[in-house]
C-alpha atoms as a PDB file:
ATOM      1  CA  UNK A   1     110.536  68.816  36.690  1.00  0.00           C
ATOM      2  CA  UNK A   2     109.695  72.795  36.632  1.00  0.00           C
ATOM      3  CA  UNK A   3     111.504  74.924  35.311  1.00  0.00           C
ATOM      4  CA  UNK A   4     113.065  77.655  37.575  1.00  0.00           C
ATOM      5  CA  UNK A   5     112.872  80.931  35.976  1.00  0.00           C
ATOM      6  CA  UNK A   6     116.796  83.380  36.988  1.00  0.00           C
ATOM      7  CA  UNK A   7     117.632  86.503  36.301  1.00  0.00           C
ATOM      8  CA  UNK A   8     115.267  89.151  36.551  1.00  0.00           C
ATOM      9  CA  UNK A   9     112.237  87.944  37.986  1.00  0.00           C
ATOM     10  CA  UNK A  10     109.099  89.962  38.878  1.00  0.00           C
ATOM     11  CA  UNK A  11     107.876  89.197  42.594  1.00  0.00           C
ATOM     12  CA  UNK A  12     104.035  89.215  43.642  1.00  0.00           C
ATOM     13  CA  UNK A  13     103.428  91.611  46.444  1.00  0.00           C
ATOM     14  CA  UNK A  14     101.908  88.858  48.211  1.00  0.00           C
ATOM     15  CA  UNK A  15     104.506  85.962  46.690  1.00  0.00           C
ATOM     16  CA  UNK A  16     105.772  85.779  50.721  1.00  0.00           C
ATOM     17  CA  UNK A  17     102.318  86.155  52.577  1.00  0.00           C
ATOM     18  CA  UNK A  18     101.868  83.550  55.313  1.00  0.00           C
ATOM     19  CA  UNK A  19      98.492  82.380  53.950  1.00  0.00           C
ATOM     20  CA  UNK A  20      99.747  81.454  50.988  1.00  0.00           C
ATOM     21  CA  UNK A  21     102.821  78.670  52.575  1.00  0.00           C
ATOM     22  CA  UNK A  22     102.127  75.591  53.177  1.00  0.00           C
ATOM     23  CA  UNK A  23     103.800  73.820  55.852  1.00  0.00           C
ATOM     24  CA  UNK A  24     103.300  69.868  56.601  1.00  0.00           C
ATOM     25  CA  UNK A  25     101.740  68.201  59.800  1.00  0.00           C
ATOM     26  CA  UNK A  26     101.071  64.385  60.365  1.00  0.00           C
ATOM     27  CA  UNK A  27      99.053  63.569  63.364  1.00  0.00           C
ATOM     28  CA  UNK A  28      96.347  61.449  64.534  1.00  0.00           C
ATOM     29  CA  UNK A  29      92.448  61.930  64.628  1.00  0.00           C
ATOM     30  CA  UNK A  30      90.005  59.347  65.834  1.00  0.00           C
ATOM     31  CA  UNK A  31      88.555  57.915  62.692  1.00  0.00           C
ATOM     32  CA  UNK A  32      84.757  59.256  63.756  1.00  0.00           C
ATOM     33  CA  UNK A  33      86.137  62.705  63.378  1.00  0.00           C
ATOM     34  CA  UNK A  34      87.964  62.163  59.695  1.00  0.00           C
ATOM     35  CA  UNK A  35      84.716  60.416  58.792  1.00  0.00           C
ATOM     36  CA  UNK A  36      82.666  63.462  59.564  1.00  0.00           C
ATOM     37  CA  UNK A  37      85.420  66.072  58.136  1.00  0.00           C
ATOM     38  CA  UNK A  38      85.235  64.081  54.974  1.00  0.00           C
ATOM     39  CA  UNK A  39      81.440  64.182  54.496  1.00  0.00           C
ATOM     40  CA  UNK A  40      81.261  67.979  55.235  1.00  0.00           C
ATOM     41  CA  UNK A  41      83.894  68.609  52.897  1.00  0.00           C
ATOM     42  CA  UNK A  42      82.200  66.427  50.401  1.00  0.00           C
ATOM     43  CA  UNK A  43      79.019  68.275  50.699  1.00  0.00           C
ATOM     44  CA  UNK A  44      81.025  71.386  49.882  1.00  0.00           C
ATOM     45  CA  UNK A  45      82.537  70.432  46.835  1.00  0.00           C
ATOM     46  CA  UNK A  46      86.140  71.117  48.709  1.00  0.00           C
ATOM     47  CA  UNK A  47      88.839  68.321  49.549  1.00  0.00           C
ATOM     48  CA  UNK A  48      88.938  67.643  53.450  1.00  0.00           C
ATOM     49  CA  UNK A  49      92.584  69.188  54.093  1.00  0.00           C
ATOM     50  CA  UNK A  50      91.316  72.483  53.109  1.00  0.00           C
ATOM     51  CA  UNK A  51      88.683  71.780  55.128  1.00  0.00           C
ATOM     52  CA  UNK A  52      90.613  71.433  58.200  1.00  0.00           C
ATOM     53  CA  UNK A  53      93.006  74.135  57.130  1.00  0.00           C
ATOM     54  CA  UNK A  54      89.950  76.816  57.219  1.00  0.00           C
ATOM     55  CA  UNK A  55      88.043  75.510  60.684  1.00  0.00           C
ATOM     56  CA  UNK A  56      91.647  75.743  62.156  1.00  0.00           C
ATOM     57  CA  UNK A  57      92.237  79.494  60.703  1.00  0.00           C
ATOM     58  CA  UNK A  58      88.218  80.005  62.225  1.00  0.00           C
ATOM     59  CA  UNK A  59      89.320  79.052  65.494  1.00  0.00           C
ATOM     60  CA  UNK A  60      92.831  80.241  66.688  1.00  0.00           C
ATOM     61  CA  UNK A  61      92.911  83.474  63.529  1.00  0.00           C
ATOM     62  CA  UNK A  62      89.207  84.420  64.481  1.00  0.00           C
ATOM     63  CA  UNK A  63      88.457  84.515  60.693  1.00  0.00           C
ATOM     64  CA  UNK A  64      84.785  83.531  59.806  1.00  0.00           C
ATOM     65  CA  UNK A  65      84.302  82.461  56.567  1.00  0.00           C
ATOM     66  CA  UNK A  66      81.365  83.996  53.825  1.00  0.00           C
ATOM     67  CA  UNK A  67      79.748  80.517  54.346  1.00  0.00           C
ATOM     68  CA  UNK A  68      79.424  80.538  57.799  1.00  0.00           C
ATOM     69  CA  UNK A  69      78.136  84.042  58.446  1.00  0.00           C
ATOM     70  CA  UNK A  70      75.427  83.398  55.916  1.00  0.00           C
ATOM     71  CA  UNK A  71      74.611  80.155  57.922  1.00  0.00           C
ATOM     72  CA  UNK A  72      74.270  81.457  60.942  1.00  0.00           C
ATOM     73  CA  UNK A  73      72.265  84.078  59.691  1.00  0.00           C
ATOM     74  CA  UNK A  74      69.714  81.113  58.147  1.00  0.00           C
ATOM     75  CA  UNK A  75      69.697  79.885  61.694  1.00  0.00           C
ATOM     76  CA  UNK A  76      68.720  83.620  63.229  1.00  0.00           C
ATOM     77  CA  UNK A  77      66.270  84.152  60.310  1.00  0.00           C
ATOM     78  CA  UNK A  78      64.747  80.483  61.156  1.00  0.00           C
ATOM     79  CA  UNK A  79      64.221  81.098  65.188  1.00  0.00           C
ATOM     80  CA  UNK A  80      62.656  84.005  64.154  1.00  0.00           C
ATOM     81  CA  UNK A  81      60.071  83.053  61.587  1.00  0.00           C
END
């Protein structure tokens, strides 16, 4: 069990910032689409619920992640050689 610390407690600046709670969902996804979240998130090293977490913050927070931008910039540096 952990141990709640009372009294006078320091708080993070950030200890309340949004990206940092977690809040539950349960739904279904076709089984072709966990499949191929899995084995993406398996190639990078990161478990598949993050995974999700970050394309869903991509698309509807318009935040592009370091990986990405350096991708797409293989893909621009590739059509151009």
């Amino acid at each position: 069990m952990k141990k709640i610390k009372t009294g006078n407690v320091e708080i993070d600046a950030d200890e309340f910032n949004p990206k940092h709670s977690k809040f539950r969902v349960n739904m279904f996804v076709d089984l072709d689409v966990v499949d191929e979240i899995r084995r993406v998130a398996a190639q990078r090293n990161i478990p598949y619920q993050t995974l999700i977490n970050q394309k869903l913050r991509e698309m509807f927070l318009d935040e592009v992640t370091l990986e990405d931008r350096v991708e797409r910039l293989e893909k621009l540096l590739k059509k151009r050689a």
